[in-house]
Protein backbone atom coordinates (compact mmCIF):
# COMPACT_ATOMS: atom_id res chain seq x y z
CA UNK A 1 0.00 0.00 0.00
CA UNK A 2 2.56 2.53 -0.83
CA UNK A 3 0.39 4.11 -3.02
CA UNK A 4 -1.66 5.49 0.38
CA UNK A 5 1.26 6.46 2.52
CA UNK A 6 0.29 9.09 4.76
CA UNK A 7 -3.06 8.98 3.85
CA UNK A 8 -6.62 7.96 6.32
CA UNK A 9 -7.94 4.31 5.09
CA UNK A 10 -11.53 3.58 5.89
CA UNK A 11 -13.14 0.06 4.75
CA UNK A 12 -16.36 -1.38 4.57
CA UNK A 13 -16.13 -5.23 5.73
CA UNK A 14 -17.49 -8.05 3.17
CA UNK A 15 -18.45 -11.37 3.46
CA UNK A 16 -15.17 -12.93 3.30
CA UNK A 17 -12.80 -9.69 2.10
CA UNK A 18 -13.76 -6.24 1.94
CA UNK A 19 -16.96 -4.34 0.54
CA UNK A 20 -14.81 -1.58 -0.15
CA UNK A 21 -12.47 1.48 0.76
CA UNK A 22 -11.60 4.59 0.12
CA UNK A 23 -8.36 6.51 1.05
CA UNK A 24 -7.72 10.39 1.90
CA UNK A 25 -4.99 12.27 1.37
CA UNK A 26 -5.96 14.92 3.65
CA UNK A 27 -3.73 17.63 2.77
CA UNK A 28 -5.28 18.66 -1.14
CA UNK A 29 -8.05 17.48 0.27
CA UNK A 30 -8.11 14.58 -2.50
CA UNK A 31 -10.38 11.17 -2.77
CA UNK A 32 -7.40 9.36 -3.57
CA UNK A 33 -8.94 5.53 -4.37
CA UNK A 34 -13.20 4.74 -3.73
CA UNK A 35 -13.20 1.48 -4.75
CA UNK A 36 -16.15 -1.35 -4.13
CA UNK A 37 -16.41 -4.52 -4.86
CA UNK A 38 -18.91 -5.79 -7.91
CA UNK A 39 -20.76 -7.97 -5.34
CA UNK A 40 -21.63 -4.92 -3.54
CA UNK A 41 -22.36 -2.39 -6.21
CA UNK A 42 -25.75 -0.26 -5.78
CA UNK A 43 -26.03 -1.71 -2.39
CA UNK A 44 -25.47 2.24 -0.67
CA UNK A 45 -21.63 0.53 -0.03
CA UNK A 46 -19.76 3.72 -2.71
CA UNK A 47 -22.43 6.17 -1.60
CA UNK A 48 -21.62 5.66 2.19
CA UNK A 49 -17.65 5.81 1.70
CA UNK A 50 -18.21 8.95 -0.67
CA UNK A 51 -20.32 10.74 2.36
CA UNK A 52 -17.25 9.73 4.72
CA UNK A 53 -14.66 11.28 2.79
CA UNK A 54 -16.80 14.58 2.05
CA UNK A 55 -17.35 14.62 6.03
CA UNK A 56 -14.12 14.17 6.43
CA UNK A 57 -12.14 16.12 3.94
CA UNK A 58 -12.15 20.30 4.16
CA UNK A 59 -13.84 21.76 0.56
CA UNK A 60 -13.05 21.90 -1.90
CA UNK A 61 -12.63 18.30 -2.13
CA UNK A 62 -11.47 16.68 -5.32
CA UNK A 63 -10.69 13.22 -7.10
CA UNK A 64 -9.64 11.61 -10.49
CA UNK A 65 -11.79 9.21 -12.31
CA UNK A 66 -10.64 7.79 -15.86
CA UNK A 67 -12.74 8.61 -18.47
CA UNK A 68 -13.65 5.42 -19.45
CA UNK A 69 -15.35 4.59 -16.34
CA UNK A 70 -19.17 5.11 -17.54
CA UNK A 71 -20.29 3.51 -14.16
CA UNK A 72 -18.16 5.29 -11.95
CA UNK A 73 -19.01 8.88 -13.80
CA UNK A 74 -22.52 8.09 -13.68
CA UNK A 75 -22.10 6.89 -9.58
CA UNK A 76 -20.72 10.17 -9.08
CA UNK A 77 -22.96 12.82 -10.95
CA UNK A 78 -25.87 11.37 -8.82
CA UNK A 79 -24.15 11.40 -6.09
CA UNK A 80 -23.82 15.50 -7.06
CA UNK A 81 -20.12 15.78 -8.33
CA UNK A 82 -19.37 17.95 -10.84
CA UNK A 83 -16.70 17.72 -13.59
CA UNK A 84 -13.54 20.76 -13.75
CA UNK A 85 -11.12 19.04 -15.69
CA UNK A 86 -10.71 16.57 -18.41
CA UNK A 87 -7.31 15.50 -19.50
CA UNK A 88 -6.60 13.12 -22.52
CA UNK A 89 -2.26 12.91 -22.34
CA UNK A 90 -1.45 9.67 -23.13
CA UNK A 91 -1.02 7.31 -20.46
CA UNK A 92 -2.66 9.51 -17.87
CA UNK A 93 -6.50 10.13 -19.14
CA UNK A 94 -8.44 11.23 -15.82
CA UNK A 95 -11.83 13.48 -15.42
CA UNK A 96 -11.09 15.80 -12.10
CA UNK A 97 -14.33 15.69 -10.51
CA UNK A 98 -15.21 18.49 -7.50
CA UNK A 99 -17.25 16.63 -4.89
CA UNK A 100 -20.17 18.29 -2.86
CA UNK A 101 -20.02 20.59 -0.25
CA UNK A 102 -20.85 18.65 2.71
């Protein structure tokens, strides 16, 4: 988990593994990785992790999605994001998405 040094981990237990998780870097304030499991997709498991880091991250609060995440983009415009940024280098394709003010 180098990837999430110095940053608050919060996980949602599964039968068996994990539900899901989502990591904060705390000083952008930055969704760093919201991922969920397929087995418990539309089950409230992203929308509940999503809450946590907008209650716990100071706004503006941000994160990175890739563009060819349909699901994911569609998760997060209902959730209320908004889109500020869409970048297309090669190699690094991400939509910068501004969460809601909690």
């Amino acid at each position: 988990f180098r990837q999430t040094l110095g940053e608050e981990i919060f996980v949602v237990p599964g039968d068996g593994g994990l539900a899901g998780f989502v990591s904060l870097w705390l000083e952008e304030p930055f969704v760093h990785f919201l991922l969920v499991d397929g087995r418990y997709r539309r089950q409230g498991v992203g929308e509940a992790l999503l809450r946590l880091a907008i209650s716990r991250l100071l706004p503006p609060v941000h994160l990175k999605c890739a563009p060819g995440n349909a699901e994911a983009l569609a998760f997060y415009a209902r959730m209320g994001c908004t889109e500020v940024e869409r970048v297309e280098a090669p190699g690094n394709a991400y939509v910068r998405l501004r969460l809601p003010a909690g």
